[in-house]
C-alpha atoms as a PDB file:
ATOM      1  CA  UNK A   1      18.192 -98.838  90.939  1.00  0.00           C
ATOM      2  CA  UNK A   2      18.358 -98.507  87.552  1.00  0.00           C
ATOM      3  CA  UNK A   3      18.186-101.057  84.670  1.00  0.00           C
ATOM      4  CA  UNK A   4      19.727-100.345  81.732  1.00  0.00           C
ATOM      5  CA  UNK A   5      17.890-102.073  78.684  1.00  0.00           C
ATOM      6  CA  UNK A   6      20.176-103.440  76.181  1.00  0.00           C
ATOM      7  CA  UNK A   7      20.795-102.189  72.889  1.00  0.00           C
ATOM      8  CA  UNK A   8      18.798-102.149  69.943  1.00  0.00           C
ATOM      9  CA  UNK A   9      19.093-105.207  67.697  1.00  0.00           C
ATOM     10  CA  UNK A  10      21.632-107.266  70.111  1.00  0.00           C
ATOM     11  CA  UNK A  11      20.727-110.272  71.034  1.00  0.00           C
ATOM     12  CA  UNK A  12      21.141-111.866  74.427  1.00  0.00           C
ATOM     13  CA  UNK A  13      23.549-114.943  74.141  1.00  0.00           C
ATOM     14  CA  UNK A  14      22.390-118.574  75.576  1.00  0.00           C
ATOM     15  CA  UNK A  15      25.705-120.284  77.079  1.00  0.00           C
ATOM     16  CA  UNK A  16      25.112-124.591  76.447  1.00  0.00           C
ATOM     17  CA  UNK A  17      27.451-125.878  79.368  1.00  0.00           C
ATOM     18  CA  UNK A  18      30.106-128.107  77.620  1.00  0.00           C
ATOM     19  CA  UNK A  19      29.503-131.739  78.220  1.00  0.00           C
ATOM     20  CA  UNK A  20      31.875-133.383  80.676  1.00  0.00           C
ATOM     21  CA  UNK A  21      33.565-136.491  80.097  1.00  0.00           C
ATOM     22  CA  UNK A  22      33.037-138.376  76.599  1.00  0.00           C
ATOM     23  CA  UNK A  23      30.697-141.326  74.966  1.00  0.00           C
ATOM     24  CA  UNK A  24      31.858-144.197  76.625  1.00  0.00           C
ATOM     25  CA  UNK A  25      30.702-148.131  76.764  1.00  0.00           C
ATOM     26  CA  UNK A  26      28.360-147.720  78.848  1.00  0.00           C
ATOM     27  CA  UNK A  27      26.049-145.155  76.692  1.00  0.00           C
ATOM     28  CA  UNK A  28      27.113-147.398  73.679  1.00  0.00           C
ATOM     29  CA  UNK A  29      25.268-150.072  75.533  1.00  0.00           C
ATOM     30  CA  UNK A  30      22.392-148.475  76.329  1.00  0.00           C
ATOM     31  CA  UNK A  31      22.148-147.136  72.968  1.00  0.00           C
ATOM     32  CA  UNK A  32      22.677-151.043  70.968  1.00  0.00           C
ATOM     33  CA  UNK A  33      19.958-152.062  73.440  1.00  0.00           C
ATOM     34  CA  UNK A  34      17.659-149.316  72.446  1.00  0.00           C
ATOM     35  CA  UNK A  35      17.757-150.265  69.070  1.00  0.00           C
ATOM     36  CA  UNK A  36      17.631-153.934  68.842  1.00  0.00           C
ATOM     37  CA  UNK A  37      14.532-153.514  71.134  1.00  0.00           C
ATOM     38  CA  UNK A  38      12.904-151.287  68.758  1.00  0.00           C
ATOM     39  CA  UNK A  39      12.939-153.111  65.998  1.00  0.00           C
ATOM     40  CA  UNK A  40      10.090-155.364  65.336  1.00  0.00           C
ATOM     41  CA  UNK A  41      12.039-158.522  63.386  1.00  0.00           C
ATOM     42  CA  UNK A  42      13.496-158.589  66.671  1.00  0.00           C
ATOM     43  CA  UNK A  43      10.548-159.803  68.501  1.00  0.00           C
ATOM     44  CA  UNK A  44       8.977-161.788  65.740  1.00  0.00           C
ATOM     45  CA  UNK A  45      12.950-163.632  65.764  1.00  0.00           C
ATOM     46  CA  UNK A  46      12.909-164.558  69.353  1.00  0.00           C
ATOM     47  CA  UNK A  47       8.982-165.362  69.420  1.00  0.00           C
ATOM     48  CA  UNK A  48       9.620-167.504  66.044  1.00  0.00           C
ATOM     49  CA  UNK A  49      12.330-169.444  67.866  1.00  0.00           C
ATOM     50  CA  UNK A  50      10.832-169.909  70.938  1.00  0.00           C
ATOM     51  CA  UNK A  51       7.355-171.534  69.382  1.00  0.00           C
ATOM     52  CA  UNK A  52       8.935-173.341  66.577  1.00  0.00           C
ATOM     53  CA  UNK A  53      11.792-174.574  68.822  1.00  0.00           C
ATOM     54  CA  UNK A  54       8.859-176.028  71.813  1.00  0.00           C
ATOM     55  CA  UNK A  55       6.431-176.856  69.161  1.00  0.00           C
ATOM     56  CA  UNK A  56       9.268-179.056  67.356  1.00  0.00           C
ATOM     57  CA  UNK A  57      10.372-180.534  70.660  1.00  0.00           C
ATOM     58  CA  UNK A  58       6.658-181.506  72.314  1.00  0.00           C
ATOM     59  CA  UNK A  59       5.597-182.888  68.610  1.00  0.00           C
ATOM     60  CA  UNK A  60       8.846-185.413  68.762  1.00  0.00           C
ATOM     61  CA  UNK A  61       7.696-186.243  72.235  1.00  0.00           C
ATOM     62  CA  UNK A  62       3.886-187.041  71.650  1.00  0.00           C
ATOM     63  CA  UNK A  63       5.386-188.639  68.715  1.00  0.00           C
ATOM     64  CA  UNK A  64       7.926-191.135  70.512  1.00  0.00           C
ATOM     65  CA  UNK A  65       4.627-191.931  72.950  1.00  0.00           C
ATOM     66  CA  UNK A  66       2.227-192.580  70.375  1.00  0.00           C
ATOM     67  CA  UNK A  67       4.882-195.083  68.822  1.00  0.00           C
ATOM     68  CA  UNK A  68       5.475-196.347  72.389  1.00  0.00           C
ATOM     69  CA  UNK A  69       2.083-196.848  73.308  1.00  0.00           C
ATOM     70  CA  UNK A  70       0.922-198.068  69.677  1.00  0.00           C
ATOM     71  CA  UNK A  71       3.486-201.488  70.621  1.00  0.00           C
ATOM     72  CA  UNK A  72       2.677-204.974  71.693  1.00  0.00           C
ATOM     73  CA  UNK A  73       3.948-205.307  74.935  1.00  0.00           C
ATOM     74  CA  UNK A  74       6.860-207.479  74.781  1.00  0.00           C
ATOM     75  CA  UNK A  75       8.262-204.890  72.802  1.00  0.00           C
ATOM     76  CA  UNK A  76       7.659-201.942  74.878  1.00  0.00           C
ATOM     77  CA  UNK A  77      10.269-202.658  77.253  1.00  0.00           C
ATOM     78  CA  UNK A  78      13.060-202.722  75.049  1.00  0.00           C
ATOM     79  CA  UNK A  79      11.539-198.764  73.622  1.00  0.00           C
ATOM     80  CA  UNK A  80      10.588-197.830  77.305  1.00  0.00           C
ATOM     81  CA  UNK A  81      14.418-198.549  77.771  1.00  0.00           C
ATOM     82  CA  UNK A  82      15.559-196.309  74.729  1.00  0.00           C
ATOM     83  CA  UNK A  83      13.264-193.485  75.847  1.00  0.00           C
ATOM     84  CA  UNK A  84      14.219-192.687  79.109  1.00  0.00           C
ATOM     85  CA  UNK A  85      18.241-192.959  78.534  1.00  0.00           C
ATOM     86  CA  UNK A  86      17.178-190.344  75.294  1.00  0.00           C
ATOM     87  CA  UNK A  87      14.001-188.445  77.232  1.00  0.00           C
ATOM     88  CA  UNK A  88      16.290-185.308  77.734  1.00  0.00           C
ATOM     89  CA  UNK A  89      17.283-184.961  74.309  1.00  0.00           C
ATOM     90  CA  UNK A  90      14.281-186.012  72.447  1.00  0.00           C
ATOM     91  CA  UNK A  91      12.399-183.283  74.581  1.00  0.00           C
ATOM     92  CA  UNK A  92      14.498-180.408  73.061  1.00  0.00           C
ATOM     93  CA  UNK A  93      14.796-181.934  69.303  1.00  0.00           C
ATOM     94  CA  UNK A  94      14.028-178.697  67.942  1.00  0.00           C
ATOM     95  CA  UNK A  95      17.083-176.824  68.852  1.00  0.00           C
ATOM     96  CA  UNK A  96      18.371-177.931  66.098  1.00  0.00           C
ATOM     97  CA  UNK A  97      16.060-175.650  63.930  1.00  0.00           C
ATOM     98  CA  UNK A  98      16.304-172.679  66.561  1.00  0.00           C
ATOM     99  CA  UNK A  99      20.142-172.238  65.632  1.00  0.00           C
ATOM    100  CA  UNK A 100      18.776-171.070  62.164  1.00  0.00           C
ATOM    101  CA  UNK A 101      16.412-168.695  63.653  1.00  0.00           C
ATOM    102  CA  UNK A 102      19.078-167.071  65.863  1.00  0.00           C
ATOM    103  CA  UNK A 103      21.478-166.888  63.611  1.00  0.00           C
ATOM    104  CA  UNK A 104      19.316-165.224  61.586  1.00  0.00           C
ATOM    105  CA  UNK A 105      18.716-162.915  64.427  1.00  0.00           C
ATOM    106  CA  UNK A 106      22.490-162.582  64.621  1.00  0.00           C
ATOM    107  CA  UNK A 107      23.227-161.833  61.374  1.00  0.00           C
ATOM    108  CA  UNK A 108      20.756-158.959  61.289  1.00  0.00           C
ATOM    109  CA  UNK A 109      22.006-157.262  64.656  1.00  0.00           C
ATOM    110  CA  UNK A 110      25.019-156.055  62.530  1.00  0.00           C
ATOM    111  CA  UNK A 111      24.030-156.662  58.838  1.00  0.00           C
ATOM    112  CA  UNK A 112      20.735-154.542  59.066  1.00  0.00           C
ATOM    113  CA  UNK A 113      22.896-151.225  59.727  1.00  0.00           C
ATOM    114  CA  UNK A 114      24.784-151.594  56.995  1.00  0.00           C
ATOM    115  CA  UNK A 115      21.577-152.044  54.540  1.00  0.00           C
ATOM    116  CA  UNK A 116      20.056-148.934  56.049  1.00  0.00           C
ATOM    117  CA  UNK A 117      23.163-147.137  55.656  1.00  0.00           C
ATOM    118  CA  UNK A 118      22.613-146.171  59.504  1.00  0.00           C
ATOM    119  CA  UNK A 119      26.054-147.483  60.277  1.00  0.00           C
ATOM    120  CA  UNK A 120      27.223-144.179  59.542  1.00  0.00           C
ATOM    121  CA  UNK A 121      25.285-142.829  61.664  1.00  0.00           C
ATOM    122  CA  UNK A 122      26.138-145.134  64.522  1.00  0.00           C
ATOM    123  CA  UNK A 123      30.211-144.168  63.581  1.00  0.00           C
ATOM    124  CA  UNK A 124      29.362-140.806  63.853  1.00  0.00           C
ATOM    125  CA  UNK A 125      28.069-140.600  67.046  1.00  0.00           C
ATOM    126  CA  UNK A 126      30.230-143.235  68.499  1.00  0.00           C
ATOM    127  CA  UNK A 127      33.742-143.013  66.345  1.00  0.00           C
ATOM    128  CA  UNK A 128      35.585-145.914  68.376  1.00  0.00           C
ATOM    129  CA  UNK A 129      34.388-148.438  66.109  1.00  0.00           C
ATOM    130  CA  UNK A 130      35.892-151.211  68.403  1.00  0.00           C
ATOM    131  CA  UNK A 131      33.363-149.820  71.267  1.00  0.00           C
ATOM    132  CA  UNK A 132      30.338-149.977  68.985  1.00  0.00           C
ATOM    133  CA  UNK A 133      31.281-153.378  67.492  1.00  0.00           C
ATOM    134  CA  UNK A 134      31.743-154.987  70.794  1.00  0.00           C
ATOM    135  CA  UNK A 135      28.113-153.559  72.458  1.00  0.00           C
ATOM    136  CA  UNK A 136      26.367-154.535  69.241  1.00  0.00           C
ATOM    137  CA  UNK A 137      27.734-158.386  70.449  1.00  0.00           C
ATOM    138  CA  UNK A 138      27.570-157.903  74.374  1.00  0.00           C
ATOM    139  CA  UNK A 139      23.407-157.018  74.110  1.00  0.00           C
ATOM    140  CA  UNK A 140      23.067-159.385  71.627  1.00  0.00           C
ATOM    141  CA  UNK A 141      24.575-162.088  73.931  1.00  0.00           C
ATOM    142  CA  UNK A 142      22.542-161.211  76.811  1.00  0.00           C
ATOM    143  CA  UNK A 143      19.245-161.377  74.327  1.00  0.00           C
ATOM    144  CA  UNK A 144      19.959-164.709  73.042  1.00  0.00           C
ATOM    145  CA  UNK A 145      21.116-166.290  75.727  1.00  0.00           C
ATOM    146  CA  UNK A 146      18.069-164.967  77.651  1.00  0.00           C
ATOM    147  CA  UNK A 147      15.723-166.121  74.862  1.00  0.00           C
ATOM    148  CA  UNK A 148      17.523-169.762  74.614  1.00  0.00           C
ATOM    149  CA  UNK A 149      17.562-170.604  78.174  1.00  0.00           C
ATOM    150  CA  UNK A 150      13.841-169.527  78.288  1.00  0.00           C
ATOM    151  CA  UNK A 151      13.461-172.158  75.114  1.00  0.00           C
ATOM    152  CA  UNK A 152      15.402-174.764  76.400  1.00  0.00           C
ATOM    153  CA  UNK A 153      13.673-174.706  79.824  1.00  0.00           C
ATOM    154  CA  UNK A 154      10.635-174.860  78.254  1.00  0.00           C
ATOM    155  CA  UNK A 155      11.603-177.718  75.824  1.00  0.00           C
ATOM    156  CA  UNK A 156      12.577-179.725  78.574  1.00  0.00           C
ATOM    157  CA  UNK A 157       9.209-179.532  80.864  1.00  0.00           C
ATOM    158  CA  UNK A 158       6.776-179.538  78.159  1.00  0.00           C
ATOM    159  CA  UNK A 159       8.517-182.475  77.071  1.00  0.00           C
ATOM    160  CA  UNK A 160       8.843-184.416  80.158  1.00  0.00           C
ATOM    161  CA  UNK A 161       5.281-183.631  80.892  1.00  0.00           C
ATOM    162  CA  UNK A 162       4.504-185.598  77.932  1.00  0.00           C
ATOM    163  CA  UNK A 163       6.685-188.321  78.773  1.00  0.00           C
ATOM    164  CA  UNK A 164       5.264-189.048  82.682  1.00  0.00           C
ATOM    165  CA  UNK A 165       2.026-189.679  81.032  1.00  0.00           C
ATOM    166  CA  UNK A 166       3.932-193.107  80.458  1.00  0.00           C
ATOM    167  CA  UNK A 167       6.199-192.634  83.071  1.00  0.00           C
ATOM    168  CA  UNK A 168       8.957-192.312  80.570  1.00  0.00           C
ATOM    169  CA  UNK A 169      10.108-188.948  82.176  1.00  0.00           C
ATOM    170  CA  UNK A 170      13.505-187.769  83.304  1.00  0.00           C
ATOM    171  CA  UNK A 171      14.120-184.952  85.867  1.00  0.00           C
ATOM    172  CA  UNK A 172      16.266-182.713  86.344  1.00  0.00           C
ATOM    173  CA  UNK A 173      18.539-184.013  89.272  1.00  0.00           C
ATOM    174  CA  UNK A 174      19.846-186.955  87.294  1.00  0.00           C
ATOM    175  CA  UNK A 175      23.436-186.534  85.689  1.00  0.00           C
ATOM    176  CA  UNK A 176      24.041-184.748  82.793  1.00  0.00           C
ATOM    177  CA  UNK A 177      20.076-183.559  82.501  1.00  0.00           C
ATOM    178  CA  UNK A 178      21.117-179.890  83.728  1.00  0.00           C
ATOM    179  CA  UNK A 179      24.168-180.113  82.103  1.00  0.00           C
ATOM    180  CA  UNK A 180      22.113-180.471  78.679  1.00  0.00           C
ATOM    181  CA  UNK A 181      19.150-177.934  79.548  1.00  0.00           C
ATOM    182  CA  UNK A 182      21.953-175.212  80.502  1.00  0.00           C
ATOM    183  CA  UNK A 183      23.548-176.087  76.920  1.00  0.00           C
ATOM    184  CA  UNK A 184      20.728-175.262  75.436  1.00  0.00           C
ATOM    185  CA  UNK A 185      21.294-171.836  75.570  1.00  0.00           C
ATOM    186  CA  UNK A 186      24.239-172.321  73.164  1.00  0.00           C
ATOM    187  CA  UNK A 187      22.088-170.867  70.903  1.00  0.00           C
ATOM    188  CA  UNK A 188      23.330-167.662  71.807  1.00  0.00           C
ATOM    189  CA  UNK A 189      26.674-169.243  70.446  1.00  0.00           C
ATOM    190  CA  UNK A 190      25.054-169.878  66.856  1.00  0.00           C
ATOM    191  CA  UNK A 191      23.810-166.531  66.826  1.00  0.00           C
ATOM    192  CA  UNK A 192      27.693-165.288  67.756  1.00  0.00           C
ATOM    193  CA  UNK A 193      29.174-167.032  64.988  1.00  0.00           C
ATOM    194  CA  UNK A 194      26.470-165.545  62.656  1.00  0.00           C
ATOM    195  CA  UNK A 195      26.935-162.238  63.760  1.00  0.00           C
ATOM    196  CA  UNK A 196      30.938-162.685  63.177  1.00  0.00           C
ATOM    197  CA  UNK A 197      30.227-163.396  59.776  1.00  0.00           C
ATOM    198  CA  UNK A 198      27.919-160.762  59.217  1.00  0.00           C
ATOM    199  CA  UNK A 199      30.695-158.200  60.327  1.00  0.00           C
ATOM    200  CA  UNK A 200      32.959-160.240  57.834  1.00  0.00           C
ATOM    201  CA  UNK A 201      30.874-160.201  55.182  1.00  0.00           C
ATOM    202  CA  UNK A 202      28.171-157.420  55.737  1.00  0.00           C
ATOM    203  CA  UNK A 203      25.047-158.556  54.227  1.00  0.00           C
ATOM    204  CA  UNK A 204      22.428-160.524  55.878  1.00  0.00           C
ATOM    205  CA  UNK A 205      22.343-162.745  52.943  1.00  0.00           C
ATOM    206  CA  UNK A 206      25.205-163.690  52.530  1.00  0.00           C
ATOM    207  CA  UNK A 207      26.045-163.528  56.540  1.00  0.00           C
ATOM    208  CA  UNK A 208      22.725-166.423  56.473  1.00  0.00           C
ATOM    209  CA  UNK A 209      23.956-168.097  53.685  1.00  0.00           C
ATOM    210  CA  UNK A 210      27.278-168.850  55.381  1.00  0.00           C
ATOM    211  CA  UNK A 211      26.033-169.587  58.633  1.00  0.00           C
ATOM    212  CA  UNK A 212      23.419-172.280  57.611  1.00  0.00           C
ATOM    213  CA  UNK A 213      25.965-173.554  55.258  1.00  0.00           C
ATOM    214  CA  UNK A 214      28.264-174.205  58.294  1.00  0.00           C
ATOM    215  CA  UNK A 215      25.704-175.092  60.804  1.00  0.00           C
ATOM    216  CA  UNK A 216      23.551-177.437  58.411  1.00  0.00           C
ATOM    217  CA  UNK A 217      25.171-178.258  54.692  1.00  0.00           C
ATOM    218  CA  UNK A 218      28.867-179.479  56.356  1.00  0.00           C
ATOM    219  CA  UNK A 219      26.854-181.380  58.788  1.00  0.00           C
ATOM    220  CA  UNK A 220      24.892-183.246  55.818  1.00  0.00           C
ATOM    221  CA  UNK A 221      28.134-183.322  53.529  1.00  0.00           C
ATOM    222  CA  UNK A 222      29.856-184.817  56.371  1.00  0.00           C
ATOM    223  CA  UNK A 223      27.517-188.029  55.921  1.00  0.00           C
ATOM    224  CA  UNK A 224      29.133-188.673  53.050  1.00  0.00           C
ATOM    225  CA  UNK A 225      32.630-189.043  54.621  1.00  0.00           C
ATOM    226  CA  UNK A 226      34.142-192.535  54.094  1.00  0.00           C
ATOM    227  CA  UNK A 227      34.271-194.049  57.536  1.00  0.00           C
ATOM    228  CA  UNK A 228      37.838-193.623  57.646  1.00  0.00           C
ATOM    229  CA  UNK A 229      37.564-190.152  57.125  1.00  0.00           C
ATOM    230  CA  UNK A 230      34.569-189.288  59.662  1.00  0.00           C
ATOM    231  CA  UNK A 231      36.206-190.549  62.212  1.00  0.00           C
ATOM    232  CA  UNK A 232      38.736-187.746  62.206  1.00  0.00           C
ATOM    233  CA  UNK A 233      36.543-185.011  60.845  1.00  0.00           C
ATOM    234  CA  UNK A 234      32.708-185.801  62.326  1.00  0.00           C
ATOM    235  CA  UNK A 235      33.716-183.884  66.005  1.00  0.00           C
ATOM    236  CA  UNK A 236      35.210-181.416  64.261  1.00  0.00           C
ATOM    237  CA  UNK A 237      31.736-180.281  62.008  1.00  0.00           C
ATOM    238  CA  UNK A 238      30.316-177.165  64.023  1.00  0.00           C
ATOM    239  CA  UNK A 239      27.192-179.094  64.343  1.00  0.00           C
ATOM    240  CA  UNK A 240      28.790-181.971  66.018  1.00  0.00           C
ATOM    241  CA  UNK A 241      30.815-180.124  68.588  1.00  0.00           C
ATOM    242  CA  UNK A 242      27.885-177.478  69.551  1.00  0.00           C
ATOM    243  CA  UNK A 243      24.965-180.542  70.050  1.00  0.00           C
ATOM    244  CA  UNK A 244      27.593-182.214  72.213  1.00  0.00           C
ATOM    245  CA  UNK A 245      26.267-180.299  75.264  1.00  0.00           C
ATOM    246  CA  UNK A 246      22.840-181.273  74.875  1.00  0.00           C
ATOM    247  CA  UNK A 247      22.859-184.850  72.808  1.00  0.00           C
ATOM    248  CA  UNK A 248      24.048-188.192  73.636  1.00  0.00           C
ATOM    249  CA  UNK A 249      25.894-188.209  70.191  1.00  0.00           C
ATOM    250  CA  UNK A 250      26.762-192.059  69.329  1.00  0.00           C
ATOM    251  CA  UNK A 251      30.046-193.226  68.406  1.00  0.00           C
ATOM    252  CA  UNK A 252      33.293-193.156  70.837  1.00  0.00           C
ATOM    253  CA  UNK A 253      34.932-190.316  68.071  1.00  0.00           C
ATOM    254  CA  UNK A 254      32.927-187.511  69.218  1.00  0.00           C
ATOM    255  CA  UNK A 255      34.426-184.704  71.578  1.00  0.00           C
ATOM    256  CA  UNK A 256      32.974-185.028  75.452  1.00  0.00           C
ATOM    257  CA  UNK A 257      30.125-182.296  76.038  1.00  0.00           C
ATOM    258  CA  UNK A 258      31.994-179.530  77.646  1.00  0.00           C
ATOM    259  CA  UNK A 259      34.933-179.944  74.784  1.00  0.00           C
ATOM    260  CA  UNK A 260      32.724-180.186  72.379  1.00  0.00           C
ATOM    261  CA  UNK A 261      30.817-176.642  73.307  1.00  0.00           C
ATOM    262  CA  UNK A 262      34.340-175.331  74.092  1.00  0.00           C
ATOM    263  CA  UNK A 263      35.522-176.297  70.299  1.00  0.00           C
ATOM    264  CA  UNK A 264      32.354-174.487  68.917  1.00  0.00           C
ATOM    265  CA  UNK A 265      32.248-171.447  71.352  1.00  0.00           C
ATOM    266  CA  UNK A 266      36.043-171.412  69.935  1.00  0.00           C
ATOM    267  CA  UNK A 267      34.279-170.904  65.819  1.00  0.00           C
ATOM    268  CA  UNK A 268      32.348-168.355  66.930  1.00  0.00           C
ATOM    269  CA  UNK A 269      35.029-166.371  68.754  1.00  0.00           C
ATOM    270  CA  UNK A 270      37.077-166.709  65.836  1.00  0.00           C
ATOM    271  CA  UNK A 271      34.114-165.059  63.703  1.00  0.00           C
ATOM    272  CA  UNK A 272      33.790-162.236  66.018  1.00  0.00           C
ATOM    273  CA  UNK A 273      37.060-161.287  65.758  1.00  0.00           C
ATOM    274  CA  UNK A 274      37.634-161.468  62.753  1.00  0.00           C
ATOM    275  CA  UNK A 275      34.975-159.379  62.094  1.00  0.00           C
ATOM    276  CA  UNK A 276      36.329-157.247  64.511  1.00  0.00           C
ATOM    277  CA  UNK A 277      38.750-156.573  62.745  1.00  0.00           C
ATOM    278  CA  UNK A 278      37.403-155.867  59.317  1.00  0.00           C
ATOM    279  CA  UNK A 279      35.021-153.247  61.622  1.00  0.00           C
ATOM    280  CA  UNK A 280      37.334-151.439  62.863  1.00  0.00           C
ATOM    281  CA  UNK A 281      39.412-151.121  59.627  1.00  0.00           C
ATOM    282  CA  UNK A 282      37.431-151.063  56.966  1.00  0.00           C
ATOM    283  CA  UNK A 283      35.298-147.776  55.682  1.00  0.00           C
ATOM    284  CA  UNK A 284      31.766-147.809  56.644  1.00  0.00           C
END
């Protein structure tokens, strides 16, 4: 048999297989996920929450027994009393400082891109902006709500371990106590509303700036109300309505728990889209 060598200066040509099919959601996913686990703020976000969140919540506990057993006794039944109908909530206190952390968190998932200028790049490879803008929220979801179940869990035992040392404790089969330890995890929801904003806005501080203003300042402004007025308007604060899950909130004008989360899972999703739609329209 014989070979024929080929000519003198050709080149032998490498065929690359065309790809089948195109980018679709579920390599967007994989890809969001790659990146917001590669980044380091990440971590120190989620480990930042979780310690301050449980360090905040066990300190308010130890506190509330030191006071308690500090008393004269015919005064520690009437505190004994207040602690156990408040033991769930006083034992995750420091969610309220973990919404600022996450929507921190939030704010960068989307905000940090633009900053780098590696939204382009994200376009580029994936040009259905709707498909990138909804991954970047779906893995951020599953994160947070991850990380604030994990935080609210461990508010709640660490807290009520502190608590049985008086016998103060609640657990976790009376009603409404897994009700509030579930909410918890509406932290994920603070860190949706910040990440709306950051597509609305896109800077992270500005995106931060807005979101503790809505989360924190109209809470505090709201004190200020004329009774007449807060009556109408205290449910309504973002604050109010998102704590409902998880706090007792005084006063017969706040919304019931499950309304309450439903009004402020209702802010965020009015954020995301929103910012939606400025994604998908505006130039990157």
């Amino acid at each position: 048999m014989t070979v024929t060598a080929p000519a003198a200066g050709s080149r032998r040509a490498t065929v690359v297989p065309a790809s089948v099919g195109r980018a679709g959601f579920g390599g967007t996913l994989r890809s969001e996920f790659t990146k917001i686990r590669s980044v380091r703020s990440t971590y120190w976000a989620l480990f930042a929450m979780i310690v301050i969140t449980i360090g905040i919540s066990a300190l308010l506990s130890w506190g509330r027994i030191q006071d308690y057993a500090s008393q004269p006794a015919n005064v520690q039944a009437h505190t004994a009393l207040d602690i156990r109908s408040h033991a769930t909530q006083f034992s995750m206190f420091g969610l309220i400082l973990g919404q600022l952390v996450i929507a921190v968190l939030g704010a960068l998932t989307i905000t940090s891109e633009y900053s780098t200028g590696m939204i382009r790049t994200s376009l580029t490879v994936m040009p259905r902006r709707g498909t990138v803008y909804a991954a970047k929220a779906v893995v951020f979801t599953l994160v947070a709500l991850v990380a604030g179940l994990v935080t609210s869990f461990g508010s709640y035992f660490i807290g009520q371990a502190i608590f049985a040392t008086q016998h103060l404790n609640s657990s976790i089969g009376q009603p409404g106590v897994l009700r509030a330890v579930v909410g918890g995890g509406f932290l994920a929801v603070c860190g949706l509303l910040s990440y709306g904003i950051g597509a609305l806005l896109r800077s992270t501080a500005g995106a931060i700036t807005a979101s503790v203003g809505l989360l924190f300042v109209l809470f505090v402004l709201s004190g200020f109300l004329p009774s007449s007025w807060a009556v109408h308007v205290d449910k309504w604060i973002p604050f109010n309505a998102g704590g409902a899950i998880w706090e007792n909130l005084s006063g017969t004008n706040m919304f019931s728990p499950w309304v309450g989360f439903g009004v402020f899972c209702a802010y965020a999703a009015i954020a995301v889209v929103a910012g939606g739609i400025l994604f998908r329209t505006r130039d990157a």
